[in-house]
Protein backbone atom coordinates (compact mmCIF):
# COMPACT_ATOMS: atom_id res chain seq x y z
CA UNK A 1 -121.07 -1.42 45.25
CA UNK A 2 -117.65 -0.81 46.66
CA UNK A 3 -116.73 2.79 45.61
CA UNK A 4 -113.08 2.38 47.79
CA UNK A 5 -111.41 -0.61 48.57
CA UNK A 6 -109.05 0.76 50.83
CA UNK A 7 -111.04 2.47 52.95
CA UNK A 8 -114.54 -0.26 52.50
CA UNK A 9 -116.76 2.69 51.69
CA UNK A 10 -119.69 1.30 50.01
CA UNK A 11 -123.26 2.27 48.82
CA UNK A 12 -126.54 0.67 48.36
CA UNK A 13 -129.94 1.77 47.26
CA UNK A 14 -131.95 1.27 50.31
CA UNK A 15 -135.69 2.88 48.97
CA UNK A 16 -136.97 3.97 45.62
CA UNK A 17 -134.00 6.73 44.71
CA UNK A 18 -132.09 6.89 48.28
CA UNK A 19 -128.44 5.60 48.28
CA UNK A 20 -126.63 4.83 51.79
CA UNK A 21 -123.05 5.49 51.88
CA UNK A 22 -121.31 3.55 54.24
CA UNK A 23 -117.96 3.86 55.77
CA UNK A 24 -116.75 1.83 58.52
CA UNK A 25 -113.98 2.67 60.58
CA UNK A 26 -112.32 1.57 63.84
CA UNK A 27 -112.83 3.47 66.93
CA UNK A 28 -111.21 2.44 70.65
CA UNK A 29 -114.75 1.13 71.53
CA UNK A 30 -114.65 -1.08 68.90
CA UNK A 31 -116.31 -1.09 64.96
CA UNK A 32 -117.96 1.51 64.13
CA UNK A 33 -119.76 2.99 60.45
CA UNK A 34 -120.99 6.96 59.06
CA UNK A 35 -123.74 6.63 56.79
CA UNK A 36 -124.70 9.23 53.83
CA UNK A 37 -127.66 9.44 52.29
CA UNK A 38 -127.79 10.42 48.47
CA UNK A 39 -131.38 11.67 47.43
CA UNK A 40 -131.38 11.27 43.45
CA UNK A 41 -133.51 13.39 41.80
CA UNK A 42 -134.62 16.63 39.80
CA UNK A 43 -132.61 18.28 42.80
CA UNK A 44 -130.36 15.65 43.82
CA UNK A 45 -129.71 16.11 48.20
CA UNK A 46 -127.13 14.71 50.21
CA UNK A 47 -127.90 14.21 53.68
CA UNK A 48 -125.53 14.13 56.26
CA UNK A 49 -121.86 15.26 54.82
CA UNK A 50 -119.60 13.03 56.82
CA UNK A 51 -116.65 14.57 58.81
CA UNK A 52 -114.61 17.05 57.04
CA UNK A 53 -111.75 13.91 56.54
CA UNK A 54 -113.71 11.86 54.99
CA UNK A 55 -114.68 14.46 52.38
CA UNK A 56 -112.62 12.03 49.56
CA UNK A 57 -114.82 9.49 50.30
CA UNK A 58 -118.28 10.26 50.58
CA UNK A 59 -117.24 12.59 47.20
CA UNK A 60 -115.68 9.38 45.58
CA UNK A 61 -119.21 7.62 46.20
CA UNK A 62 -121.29 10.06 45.52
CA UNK A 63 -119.50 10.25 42.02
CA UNK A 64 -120.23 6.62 41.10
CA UNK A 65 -124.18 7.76 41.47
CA UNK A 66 -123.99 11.36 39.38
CA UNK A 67 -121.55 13.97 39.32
CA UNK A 68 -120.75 15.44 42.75
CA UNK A 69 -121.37 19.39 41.29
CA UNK A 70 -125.30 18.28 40.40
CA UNK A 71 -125.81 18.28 44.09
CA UNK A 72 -128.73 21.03 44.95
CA UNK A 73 -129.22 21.00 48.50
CA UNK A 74 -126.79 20.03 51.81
CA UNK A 75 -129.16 19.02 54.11
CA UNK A 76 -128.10 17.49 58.15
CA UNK A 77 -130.28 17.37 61.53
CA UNK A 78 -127.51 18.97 63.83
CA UNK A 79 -124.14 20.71 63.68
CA UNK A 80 -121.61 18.07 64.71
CA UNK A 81 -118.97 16.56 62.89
CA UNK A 82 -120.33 13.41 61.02
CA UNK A 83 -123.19 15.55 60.27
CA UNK A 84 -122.26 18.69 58.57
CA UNK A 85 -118.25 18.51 58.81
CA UNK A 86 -117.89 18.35 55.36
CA UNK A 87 -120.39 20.86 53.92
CA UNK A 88 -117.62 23.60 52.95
CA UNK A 89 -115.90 21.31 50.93
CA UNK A 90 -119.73 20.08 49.45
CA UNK A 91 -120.67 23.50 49.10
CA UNK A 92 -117.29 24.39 47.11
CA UNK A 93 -118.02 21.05 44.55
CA UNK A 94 -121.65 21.68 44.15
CA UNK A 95 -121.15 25.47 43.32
CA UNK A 96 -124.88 25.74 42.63
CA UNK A 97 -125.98 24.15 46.35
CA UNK A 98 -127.19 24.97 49.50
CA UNK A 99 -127.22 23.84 52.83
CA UNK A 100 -130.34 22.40 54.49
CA UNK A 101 -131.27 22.88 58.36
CA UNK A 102 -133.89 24.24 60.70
CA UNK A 103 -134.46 27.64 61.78
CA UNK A 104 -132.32 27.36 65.06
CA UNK A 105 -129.50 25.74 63.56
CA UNK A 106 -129.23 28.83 61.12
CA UNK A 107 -129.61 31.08 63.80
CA UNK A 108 -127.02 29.71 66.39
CA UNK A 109 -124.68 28.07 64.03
CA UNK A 110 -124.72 27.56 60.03
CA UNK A 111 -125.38 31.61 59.07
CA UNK A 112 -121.87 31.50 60.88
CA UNK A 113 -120.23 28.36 59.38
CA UNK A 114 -121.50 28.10 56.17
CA UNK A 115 -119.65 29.67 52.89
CA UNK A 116 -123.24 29.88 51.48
CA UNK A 117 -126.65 31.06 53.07
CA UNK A 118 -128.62 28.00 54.51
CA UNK A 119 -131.90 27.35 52.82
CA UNK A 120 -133.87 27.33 56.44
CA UNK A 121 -136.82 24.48 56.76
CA UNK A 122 -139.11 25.56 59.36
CA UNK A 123 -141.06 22.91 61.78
CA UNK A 124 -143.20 20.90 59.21
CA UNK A 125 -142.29 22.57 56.03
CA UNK A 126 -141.80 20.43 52.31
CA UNK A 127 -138.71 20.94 50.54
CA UNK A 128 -139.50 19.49 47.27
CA UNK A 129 -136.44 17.52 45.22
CA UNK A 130 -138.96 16.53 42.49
CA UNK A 131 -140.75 13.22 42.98
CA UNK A 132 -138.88 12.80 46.25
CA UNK A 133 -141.03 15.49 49.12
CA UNK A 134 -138.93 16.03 52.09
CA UNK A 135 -141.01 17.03 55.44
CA UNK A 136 -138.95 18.91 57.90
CA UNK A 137 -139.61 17.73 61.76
CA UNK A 138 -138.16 20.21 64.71
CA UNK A 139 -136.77 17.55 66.99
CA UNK A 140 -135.34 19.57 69.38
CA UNK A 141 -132.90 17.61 72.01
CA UNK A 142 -134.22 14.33 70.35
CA UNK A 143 -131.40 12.49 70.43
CA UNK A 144 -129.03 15.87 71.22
CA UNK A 145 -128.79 19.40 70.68
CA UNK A 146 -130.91 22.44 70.54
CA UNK A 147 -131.07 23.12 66.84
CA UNK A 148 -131.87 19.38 66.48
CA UNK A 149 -134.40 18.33 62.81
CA UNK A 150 -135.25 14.86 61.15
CA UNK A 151 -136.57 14.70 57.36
CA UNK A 152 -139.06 12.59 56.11
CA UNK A 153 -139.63 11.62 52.39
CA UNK A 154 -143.07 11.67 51.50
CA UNK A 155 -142.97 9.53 48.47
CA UNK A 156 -140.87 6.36 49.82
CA UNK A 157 -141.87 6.71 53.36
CA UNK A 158 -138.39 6.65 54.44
CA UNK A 159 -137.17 8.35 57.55
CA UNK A 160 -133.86 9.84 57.45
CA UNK A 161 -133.72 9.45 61.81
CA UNK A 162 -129.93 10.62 61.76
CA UNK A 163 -128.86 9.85 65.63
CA UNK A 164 -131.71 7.86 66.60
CA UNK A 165 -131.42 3.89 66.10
CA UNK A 166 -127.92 4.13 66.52
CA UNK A 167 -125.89 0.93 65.98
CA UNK A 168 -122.33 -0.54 66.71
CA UNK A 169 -120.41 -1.97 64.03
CA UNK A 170 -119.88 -1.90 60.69
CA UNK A 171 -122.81 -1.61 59.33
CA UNK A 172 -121.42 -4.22 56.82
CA UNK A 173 -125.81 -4.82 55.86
CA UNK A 174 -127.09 -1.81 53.97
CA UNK A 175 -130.79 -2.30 54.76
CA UNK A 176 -132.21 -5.12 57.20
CA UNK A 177 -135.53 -6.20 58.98
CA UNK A 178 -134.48 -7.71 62.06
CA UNK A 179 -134.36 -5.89 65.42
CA UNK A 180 -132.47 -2.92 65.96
CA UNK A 181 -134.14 -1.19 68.69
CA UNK A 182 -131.76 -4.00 71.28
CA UNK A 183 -128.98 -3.58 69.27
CA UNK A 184 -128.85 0.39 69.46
CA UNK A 185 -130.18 0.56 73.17
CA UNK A 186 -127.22 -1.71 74.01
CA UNK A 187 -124.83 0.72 72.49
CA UNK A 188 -126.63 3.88 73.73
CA UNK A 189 -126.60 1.95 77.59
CA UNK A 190 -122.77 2.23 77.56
CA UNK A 191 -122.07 5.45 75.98
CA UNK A 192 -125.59 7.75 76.99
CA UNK A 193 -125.87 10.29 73.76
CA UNK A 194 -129.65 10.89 74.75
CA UNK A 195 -130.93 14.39 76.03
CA UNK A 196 -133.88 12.73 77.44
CA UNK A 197 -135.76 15.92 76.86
CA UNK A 198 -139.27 16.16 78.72
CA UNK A 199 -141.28 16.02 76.21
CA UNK A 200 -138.88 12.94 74.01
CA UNK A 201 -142.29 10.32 73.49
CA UNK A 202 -144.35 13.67 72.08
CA UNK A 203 -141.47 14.43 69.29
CA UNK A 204 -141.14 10.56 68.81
CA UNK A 205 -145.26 9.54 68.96
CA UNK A 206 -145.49 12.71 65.96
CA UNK A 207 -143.17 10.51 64.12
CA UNK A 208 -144.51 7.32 64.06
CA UNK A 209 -147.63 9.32 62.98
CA UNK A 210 -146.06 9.46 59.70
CA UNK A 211 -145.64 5.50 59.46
CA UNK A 212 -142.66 5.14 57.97
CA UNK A 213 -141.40 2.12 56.28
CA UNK A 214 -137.80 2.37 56.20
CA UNK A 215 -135.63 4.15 58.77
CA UNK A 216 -131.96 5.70 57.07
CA UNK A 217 -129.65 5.86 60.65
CA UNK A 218 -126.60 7.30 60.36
CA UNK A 219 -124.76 4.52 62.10
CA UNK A 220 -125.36 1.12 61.30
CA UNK A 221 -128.01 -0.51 58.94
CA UNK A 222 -130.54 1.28 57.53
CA UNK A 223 -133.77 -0.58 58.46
CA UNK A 224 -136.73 -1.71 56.91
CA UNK A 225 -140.48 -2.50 58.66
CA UNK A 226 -143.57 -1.07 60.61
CA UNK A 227 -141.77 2.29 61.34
CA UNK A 228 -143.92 3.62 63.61
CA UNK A 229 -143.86 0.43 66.18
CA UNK A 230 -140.20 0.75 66.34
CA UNK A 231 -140.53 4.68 67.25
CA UNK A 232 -143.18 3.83 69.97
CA UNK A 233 -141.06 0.82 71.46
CA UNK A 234 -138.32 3.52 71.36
CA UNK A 235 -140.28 5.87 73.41
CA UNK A 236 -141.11 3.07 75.61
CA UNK A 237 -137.06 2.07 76.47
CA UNK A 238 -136.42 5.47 77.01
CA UNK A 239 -138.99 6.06 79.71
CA UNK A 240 -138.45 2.31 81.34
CA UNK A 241 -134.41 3.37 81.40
CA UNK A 242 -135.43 6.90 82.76
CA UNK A 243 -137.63 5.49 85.35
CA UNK A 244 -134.87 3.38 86.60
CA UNK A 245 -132.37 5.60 86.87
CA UNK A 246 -134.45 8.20 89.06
């Protein structure tokens, strides 16, 4: 469903109650997309706001779903722009919500930033929506930053892996099963977001523990298969690349 036809922002169902929004956009390394992801339920949760310009958008989709002030919770894995640039303006339409994040990110950043008190996840905790049960994974430095956290929904086994997976384009294909690991290591060769933290194949091995079944990126296609292969073959590029380099 096209929710703006100027603009191309889109948004698909890609697991049992889980909408993308997708917005391409141009960028001067070429086609590029920020994806949303609308958690419908009880306690409806967006995750990832988009940057604060985009605001009219991802609000314009999210309206075609259920009405923007139902919102409960404003949850993102890291404080950067096309993750939490828009949560004052979310926080100001959903009078009644909160914003979602791990203990360091409240500490450093979003006690500051937010115009509401964070409701703070810490490593491994459930925040329940309703039939939807959101596990909370510290990932710090995994892809960047400190106060980094990934969420994982119990019930449809889907992965909301913000940075990781990364992909070029427009993400024009809401959900897909063909590779993606190629795809978003050839992006990540030429522009090297990666921390490549010490302990990067611990944090990712943990996740594939949880065999998930689809993986929501926040650039590109949201993907669908044997989760916790891709995370391991992950783990595996990243040390081969490493390895290389020293």
């Amino acid at each position: 469903m096209i929710t703006n036809k100027q603009a191309g922002t889109n948004v698909q169902e890609i697991a049992d109650g889980i909408y993308r929004i997708n917005t391409p956009v141009q960028l001067p390394v070429g086609a590029f997309s920020f994806n949303q992801y609308l958690i419908v339920d009880e306690k409806p949760m967006l995750f990832h706001t988009g940057p604060r310009r985009m605001f009219p958008l991802v609000q314009e989709a999210i309206a075609a779903i259920l009405p923007v002030a139902r919102l409960t919770y404003i949850g993102f894995s890291h404080v950067e722009a096309d993750e939490c640039g828009a949560l004052n303006e979310f926080l100001a339409a959903a009078p009644n919500s909160a914003p979602v994040c791990g203990q360091v990110a409240a500490l450093v950043s979003v006690n500051d930033i937010a115009d509401r008190a964070p409701h703070t996840l810490a490593d491994g905790e459930t925040l329940h929506l309703g039939r939807h049960r959101l596990r909370w994974f510290d990932t710090p430095h995994l892809p960047h930053g400190w106060e980094t956290g990934l969420m994982f929904d119990d019930a449809t086994r889907t992965f909301l892996c913000g940075d990781l997976f990364t992909q070029g384009g427009d993400g024009k294909a809401a959900l897909v099963e063909s590779d993606i690991l190629a795809p978003s290591e050839g992006f990540r060769g030429a522009m090297d977001y990666y921390a490549h933290a010490p302990n990067t194949r611990a944090m990712l091995e943990r996740l594939a523990q949880q065999s998930p079944t689809t993986l929501a990126c926040m650039h590109g296609s949201a993907w669908r298969g044997d989760g916790a292969a891709l995370l391991r073959a992950l783990a595996g590029s990243l040390e081969q690349r490493r390895d290389k380099a020293a």
